[in-house]
N, C-alpha and C. Protein backbone atom coordinates (compact mmCIF):
# COMPACT_ATOMS: atom_id res chain seq x y z
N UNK A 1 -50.06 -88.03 16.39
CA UNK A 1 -50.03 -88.06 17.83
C UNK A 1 -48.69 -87.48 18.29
N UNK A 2 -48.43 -86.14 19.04
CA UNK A 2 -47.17 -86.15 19.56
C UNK A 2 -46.56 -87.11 20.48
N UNK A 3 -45.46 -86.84 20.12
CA UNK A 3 -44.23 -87.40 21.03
C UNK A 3 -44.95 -88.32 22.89
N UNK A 4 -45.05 -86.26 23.33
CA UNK A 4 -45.18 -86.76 24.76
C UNK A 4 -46.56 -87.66 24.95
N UNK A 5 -47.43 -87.30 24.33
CA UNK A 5 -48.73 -88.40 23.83
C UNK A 5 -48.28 -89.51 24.16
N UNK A 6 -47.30 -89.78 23.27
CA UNK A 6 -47.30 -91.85 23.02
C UNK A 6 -46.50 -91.93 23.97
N UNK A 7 -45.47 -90.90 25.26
CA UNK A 7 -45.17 -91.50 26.02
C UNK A 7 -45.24 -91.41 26.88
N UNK A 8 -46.39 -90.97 27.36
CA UNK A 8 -47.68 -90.94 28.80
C UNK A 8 -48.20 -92.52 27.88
N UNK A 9 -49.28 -92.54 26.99
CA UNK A 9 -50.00 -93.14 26.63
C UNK A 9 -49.19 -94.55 27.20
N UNK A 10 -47.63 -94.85 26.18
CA UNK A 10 -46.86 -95.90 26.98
C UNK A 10 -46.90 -96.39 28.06
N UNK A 11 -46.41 -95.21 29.21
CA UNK A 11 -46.51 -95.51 30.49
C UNK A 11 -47.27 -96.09 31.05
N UNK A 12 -48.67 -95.74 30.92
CA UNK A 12 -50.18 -95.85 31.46
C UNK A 12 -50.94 -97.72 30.93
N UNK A 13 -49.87 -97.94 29.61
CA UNK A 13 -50.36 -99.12 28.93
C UNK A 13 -49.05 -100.43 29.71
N UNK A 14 -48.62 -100.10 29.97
CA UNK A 14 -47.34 -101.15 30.27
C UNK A 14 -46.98 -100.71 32.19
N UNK A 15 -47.75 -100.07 32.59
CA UNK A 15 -47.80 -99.55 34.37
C UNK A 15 -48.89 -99.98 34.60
N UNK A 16 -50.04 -99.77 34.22
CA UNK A 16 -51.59 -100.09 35.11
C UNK A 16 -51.92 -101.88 34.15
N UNK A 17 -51.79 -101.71 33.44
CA UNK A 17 -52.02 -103.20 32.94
C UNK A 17 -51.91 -105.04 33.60
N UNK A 18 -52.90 -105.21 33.98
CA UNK A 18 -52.37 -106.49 34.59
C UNK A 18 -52.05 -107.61 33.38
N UNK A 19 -50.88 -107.95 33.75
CA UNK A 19 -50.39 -108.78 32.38
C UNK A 19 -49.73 -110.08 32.79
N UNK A 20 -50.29 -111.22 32.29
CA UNK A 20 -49.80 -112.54 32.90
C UNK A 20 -48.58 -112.64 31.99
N UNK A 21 -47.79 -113.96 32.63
CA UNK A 21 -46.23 -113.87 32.19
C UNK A 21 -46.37 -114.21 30.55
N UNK A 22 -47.31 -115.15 30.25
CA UNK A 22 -47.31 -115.26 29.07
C UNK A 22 -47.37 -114.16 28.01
N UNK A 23 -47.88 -112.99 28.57
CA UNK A 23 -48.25 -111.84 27.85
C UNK A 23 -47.03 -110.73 27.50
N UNK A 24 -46.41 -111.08 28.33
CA UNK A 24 -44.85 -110.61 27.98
C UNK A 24 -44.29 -110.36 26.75
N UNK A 25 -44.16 -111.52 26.30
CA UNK A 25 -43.54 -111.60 25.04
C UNK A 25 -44.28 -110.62 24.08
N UNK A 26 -45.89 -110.59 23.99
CA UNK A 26 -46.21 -109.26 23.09
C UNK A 26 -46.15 -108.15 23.48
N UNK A 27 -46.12 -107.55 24.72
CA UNK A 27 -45.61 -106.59 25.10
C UNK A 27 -44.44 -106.01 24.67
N UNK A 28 -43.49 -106.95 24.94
CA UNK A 28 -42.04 -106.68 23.95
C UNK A 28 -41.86 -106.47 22.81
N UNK A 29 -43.06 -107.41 21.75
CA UNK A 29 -43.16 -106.83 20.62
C UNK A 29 -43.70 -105.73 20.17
N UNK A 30 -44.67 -105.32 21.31
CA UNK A 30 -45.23 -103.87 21.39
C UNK A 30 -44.11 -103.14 20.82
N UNK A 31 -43.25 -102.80 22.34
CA UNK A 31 -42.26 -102.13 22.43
C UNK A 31 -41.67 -102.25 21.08
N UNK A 32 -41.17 -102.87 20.90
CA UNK A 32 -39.78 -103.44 20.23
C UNK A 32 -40.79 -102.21 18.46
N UNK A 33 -41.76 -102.60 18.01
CA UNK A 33 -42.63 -101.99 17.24
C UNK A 33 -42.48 -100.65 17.23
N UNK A 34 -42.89 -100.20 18.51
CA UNK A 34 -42.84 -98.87 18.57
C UNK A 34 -41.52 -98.11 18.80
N UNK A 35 -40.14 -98.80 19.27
CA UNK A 35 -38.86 -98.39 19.32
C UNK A 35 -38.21 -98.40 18.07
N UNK A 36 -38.95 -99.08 17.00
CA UNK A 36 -38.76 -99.00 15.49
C UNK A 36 -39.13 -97.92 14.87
N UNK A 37 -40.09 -97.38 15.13
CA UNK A 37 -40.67 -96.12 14.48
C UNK A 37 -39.74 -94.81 14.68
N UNK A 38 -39.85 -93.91 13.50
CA UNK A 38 -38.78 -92.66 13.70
C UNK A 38 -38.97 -92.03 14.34
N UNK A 39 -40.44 -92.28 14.68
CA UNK A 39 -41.24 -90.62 15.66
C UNK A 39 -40.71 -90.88 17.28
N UNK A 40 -40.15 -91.92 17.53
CA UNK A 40 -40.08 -92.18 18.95
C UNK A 40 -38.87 -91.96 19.36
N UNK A 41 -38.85 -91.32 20.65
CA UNK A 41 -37.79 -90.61 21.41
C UNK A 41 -37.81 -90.90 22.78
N UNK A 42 -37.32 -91.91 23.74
CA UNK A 42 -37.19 -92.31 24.81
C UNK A 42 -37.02 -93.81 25.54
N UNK A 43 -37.54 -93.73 26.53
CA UNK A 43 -37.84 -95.22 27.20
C UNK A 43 -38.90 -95.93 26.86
N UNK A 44 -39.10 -97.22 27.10
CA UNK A 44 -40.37 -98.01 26.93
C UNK A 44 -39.08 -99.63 28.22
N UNK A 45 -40.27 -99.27 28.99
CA UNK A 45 -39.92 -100.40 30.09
C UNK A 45 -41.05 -101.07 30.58
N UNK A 46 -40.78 -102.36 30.76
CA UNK A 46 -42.06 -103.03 30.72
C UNK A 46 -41.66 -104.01 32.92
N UNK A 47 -42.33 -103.61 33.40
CA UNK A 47 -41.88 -104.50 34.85
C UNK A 47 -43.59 -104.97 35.13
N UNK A 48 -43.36 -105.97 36.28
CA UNK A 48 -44.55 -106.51 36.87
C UNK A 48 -44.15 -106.71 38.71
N UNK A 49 -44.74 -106.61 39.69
CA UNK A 49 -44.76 -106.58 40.89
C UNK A 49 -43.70 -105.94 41.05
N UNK A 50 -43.18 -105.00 40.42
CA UNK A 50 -41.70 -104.29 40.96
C UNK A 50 -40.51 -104.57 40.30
N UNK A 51 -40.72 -105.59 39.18
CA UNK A 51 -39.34 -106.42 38.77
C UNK A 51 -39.37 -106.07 37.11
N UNK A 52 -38.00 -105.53 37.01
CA UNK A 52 -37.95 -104.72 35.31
C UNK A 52 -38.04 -105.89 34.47
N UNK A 53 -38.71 -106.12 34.04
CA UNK A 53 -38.57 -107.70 32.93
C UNK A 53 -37.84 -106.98 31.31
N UNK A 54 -38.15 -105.47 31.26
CA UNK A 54 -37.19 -105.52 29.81
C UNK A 54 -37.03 -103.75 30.60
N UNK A 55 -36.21 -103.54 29.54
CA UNK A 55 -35.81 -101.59 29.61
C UNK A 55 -35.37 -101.68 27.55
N UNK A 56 -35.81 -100.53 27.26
CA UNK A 56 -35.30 -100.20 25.76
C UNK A 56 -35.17 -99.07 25.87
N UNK A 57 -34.22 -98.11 25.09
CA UNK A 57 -34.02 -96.72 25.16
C UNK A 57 -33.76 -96.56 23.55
N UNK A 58 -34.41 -95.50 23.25
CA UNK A 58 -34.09 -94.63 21.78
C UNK A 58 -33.83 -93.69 21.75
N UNK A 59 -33.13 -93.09 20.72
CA UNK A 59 -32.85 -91.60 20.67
C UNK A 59 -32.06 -90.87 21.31
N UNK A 60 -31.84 -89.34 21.71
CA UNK A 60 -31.23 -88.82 22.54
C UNK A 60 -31.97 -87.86 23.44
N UNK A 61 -31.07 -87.59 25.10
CA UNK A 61 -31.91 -87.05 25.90
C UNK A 61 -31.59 -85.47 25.48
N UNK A 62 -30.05 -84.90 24.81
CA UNK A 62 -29.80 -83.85 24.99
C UNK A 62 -29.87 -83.86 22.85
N UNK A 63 -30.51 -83.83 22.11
CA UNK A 63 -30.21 -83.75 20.53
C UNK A 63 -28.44 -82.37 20.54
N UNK A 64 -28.65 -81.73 20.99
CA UNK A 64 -27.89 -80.70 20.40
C UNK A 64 -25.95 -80.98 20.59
N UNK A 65 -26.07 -81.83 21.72
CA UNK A 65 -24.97 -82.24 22.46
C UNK A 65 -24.92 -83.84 21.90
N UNK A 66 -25.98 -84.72 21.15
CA UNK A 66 -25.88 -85.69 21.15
C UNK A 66 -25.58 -86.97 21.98
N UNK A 67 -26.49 -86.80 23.05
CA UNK A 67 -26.60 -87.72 24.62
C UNK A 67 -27.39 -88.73 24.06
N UNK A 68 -27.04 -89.67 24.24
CA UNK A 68 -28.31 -90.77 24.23
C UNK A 68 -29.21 -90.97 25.23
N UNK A 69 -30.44 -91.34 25.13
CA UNK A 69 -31.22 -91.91 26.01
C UNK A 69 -30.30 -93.00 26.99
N UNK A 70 -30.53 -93.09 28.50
CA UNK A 70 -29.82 -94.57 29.16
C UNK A 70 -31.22 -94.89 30.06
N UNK A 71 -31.27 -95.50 30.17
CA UNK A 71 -32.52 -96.03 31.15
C UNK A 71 -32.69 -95.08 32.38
N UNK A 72 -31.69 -94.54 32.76
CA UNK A 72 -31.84 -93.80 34.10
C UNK A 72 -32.27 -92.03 33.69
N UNK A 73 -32.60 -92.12 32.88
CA UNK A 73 -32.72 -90.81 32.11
C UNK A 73 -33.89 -90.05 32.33
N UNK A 74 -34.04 -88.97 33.11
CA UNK A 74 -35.24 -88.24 33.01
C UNK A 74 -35.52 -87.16 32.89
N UNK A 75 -37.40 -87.04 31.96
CA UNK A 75 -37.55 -86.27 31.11
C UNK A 75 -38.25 -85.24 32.05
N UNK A 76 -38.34 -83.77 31.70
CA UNK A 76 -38.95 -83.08 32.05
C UNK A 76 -40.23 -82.50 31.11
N UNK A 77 -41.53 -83.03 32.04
CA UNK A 77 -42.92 -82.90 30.91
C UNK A 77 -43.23 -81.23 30.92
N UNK A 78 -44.00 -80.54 30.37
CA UNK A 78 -45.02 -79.93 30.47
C UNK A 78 -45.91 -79.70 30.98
N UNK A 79 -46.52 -78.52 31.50
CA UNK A 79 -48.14 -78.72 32.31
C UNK A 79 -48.87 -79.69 31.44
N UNK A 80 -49.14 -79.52 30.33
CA UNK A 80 -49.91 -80.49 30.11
C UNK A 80 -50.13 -82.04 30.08
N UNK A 81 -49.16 -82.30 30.63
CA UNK A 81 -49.16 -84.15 30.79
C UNK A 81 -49.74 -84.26 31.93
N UNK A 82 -50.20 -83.17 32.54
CA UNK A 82 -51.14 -83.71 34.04
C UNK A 82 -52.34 -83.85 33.26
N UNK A 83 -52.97 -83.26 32.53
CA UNK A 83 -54.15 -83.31 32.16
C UNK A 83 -54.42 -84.73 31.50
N UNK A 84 -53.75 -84.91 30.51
CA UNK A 84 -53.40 -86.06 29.82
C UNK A 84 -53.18 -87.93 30.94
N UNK A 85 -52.67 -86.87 32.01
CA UNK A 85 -52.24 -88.26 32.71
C UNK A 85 -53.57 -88.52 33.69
N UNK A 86 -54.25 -87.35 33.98
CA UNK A 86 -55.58 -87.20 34.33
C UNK A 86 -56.72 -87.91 33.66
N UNK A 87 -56.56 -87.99 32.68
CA UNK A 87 -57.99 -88.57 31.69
C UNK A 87 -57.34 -89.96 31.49
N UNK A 88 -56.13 -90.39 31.31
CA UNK A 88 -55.75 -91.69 30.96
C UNK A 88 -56.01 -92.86 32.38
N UNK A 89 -55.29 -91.45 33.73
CA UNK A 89 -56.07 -92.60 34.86
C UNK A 89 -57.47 -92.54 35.02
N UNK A 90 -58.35 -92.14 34.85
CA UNK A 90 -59.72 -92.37 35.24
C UNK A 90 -60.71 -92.85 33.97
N UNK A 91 -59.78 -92.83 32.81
CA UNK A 91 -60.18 -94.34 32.00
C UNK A 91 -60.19 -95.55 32.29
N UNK A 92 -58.70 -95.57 33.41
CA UNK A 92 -58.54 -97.01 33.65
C UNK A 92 -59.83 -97.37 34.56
N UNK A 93 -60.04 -96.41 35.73
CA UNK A 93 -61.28 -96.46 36.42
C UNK A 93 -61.96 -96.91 35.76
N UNK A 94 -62.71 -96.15 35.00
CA UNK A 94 -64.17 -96.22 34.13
C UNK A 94 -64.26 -98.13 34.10
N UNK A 95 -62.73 -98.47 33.15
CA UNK A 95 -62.32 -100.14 33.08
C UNK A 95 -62.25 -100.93 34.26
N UNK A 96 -62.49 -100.03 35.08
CA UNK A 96 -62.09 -101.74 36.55
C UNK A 96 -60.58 -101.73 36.09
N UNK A 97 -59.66 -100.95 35.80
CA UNK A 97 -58.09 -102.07 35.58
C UNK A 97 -57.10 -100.84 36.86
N UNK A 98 -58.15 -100.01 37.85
CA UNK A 98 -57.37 -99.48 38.87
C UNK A 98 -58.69 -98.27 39.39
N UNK A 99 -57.97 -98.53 40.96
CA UNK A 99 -59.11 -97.83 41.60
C UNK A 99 -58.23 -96.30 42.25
N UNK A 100 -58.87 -95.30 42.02
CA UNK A 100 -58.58 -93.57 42.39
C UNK A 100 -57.54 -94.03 44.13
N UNK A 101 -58.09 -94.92 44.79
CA UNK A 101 -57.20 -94.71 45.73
C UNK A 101 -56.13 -95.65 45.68
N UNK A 102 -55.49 -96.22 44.59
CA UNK A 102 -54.31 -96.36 44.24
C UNK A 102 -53.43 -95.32 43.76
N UNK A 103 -54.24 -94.58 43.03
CA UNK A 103 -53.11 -93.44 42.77
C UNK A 103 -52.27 -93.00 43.53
């Protein structure tokens, strides 16, 4: 799975998700899982009604200059993460877990 894959896929799993407080804690272990792995390069932030409950950063934003990731850090995608971000929201549809005029 590339990179930008798992971090649309991220976004879309820890943003549209309704998640009670109890559910937190595996979420974090989500994260915390996937901020372990070598292949991963960025943010993984987990909030609910607006309120950041965790932020994690990996890697670097600039490799060549050696920048780290900081939470305020942003990436510039590709055309193709519309497509990608296209099929991931109207999955959620398909699920009942968000309706087109939220977008």
């Amino acid at each position: 799975m590339t990179r930008l894959l798992k971090i649309v896929i991220l976004f879309f799993i820890f943003q549209y998700s309704s998640v009670h407080a109890a559910d937190h804690d595996k979420l974090k272990v989500t994260a915390d899982r996937i901020l372990a792995s070598n292949s991963f390069n960025g943010i993984v932030q987990i909030s609910q009604n607006g309120e950041l409950i965790s932020s994690k950063t990996k890697g670097f934003s600039n490799f060549e200059k050696k920048l780290a990731v900081r939470p305020d850090t942003q990436f510039v995608f590709g055309s193709t993460s519309k497509q990608i971000t296209a099929i991931l929201v109207l999955t959620q549809v398909e699920k009942g877990n968000l309706r087109l005029k939220d977008v």
